[in-house]
Protein backbone atom coordinates (compact mmCIF):
# COMPACT_ATOMS: atom_id res chain seq x y z
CA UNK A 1 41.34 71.27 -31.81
CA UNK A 2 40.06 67.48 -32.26
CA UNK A 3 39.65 65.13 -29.46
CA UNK A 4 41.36 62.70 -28.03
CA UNK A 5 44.25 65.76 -27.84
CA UNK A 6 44.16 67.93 -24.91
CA UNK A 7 45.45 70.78 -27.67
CA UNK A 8 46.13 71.84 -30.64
CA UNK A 9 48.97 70.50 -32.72
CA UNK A 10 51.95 72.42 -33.22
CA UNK A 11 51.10 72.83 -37.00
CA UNK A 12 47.87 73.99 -36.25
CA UNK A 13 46.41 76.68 -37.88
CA UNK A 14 46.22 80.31 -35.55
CA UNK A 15 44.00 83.10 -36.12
CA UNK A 16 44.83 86.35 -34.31
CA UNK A 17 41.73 87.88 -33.90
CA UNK A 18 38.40 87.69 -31.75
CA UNK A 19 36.40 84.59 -32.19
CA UNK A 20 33.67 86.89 -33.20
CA UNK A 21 35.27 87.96 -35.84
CA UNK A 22 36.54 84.38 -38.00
CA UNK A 23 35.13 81.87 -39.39
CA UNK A 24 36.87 78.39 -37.48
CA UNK A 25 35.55 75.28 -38.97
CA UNK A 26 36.28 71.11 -38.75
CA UNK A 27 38.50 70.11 -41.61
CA UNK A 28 36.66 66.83 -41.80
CA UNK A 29 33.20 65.59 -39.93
CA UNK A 30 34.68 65.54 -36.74
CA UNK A 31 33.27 67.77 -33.86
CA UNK A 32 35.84 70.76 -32.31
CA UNK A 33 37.00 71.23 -28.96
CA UNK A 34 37.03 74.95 -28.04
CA UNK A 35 39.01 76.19 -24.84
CA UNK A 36 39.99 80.00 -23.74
CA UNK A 37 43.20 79.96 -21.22
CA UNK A 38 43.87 83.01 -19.60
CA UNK A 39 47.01 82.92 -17.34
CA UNK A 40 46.80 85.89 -14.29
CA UNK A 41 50.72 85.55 -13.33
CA UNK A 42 50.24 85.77 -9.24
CA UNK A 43 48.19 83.34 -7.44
CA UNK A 44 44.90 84.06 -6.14
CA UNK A 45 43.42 82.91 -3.09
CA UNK A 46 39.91 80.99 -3.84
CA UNK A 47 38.62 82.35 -0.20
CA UNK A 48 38.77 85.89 -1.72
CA UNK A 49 35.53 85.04 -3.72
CA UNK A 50 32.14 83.97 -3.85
CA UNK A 51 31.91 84.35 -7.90
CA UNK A 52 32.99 84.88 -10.92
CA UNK A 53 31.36 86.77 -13.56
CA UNK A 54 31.97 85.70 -16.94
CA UNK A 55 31.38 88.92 -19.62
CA UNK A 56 30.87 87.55 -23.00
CA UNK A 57 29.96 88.58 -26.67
CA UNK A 58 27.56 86.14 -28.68
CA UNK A 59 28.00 86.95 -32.42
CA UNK A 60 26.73 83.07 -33.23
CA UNK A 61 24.12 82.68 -35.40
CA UNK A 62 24.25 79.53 -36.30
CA UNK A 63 21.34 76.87 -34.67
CA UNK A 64 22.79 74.72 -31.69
CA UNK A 65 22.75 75.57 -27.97
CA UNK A 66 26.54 76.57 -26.79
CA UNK A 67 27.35 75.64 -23.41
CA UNK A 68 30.25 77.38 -21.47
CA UNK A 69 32.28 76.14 -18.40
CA UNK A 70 34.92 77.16 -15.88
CA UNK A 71 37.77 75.93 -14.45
CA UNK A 72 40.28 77.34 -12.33
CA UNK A 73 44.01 76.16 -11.95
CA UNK A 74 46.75 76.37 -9.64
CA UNK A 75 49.67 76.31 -12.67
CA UNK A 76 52.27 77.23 -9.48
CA UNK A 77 51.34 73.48 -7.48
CA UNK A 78 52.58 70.35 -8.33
CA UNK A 79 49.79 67.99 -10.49
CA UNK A 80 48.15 71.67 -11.06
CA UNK A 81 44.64 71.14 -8.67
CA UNK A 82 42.28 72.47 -10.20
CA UNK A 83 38.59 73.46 -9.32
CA UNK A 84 35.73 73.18 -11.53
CA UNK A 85 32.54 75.86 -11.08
CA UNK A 86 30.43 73.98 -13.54
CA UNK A 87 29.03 75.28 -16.61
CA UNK A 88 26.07 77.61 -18.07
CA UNK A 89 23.73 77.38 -21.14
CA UNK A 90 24.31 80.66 -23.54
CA UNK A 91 20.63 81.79 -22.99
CA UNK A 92 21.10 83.56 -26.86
CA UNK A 93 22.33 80.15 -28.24
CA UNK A 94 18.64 78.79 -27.62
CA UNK A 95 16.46 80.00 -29.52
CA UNK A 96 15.90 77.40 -32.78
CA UNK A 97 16.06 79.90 -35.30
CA UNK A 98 18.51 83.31 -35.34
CA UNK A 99 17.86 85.25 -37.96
CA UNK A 100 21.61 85.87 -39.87
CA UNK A 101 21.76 89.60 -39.34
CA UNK A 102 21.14 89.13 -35.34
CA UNK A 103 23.38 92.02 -33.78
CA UNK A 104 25.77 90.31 -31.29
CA UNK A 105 24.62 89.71 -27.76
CA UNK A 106 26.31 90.86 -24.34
CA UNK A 107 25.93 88.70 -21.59
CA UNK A 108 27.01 87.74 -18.11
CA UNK A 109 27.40 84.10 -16.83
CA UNK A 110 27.91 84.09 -13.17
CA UNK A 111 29.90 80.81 -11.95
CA UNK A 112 29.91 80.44 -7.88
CA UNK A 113 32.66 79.21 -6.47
CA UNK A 114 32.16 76.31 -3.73
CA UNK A 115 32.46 77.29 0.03
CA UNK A 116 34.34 74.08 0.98
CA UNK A 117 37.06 73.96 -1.00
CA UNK A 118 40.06 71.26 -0.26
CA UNK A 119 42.46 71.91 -3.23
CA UNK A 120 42.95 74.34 -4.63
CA UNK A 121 43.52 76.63 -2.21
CA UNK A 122 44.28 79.14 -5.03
CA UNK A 123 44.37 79.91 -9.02
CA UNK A 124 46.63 81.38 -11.43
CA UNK A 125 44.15 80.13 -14.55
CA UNK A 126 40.88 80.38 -15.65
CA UNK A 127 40.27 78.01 -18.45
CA UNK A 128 36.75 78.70 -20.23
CA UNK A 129 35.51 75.28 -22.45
CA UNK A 130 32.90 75.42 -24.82
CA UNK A 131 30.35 72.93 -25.23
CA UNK A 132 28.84 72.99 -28.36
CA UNK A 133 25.73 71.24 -29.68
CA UNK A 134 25.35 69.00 -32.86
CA UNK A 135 25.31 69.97 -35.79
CA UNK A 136 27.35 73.25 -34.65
CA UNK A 137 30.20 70.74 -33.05
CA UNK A 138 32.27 71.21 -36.47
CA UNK A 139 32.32 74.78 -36.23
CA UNK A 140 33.64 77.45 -34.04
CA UNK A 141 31.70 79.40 -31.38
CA UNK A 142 31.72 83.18 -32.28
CA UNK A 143 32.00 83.94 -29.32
CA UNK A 144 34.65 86.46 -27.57
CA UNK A 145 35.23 86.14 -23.69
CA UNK A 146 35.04 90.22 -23.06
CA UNK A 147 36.19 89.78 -19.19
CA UNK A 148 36.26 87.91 -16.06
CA UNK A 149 35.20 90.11 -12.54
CA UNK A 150 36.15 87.71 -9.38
CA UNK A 151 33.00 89.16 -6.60
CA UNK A 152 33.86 89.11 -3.25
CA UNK A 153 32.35 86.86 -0.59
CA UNK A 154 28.85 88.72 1.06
């Protein structure tokens, strides 16, 4: 979706597949906004970890360093706190030239989660937003979030 919105319209167009598998593109010059929501029903307590290990697939070839950040959501409390782990450069997005027939590329981001924590206390949401670079802004990122692995405190 298009900034200023916070999502995508209700005519927008949905593709049911993996990003790494279609082709999303601008419909005029202006750069995308790219989010992943995935809802995990119960509540978690934050105390239970000391990470979170983002799995991902990189099927991108296209120049422009992709950027890729967390943030976790208590949908269950009112105003929805929420705590943000920061965000992580796609180390395969870098290079400045990717030759078309790259294979895609596994990876693992690792995203630690803050010791002193005021609110939330706990998260039902992992949001994933993608930060893409210009002139790749008016495309989508091919790439597929593969899994999330929550590691426990040392």
């Amino acid at each position: 979706f298009k900034g200023p919105s916070r999502a995508p319209s209700p005519r927008a167009h949905v593709a049911h597949a993996r990003p790494t598998d279609v082709n999303v593109r601008s419909t005029d010059f202006e750069p995308l906004r790219m989010e992943a929501h995935q809802n995990l029903g119960l509540p978690i307590p934050l105390d239970c970890c000391g990470e979170i290990d983002l799995a991902i697939t990189n099927a991108d070839t296209r120049p422009g360093v992709i950027t890729l950040a967390v943030l976790l959501t208590d949908a269950t409390s009112p105003g929805h706190p929420a705590q943000w782990l920061g965000e992580q450069t796609v180390v395969s997005s870098q290079a400045e030239h990717i030759p078309a027939d790259r294979a895609p590329v596994k990876d693992i981001l690792r995203f630690r989660i803050p010791p002193a924590i005021r609110a939330p206390r706990r998260f039902n949401e992992i949001t994933i937003l993608f930060r893409l670079a210009n002139p790749h802004s008016r495309t989508g990122a091919k790439i597929s979030i593969d899994s999330f692995e929550l590691i426990p405190k040392p």
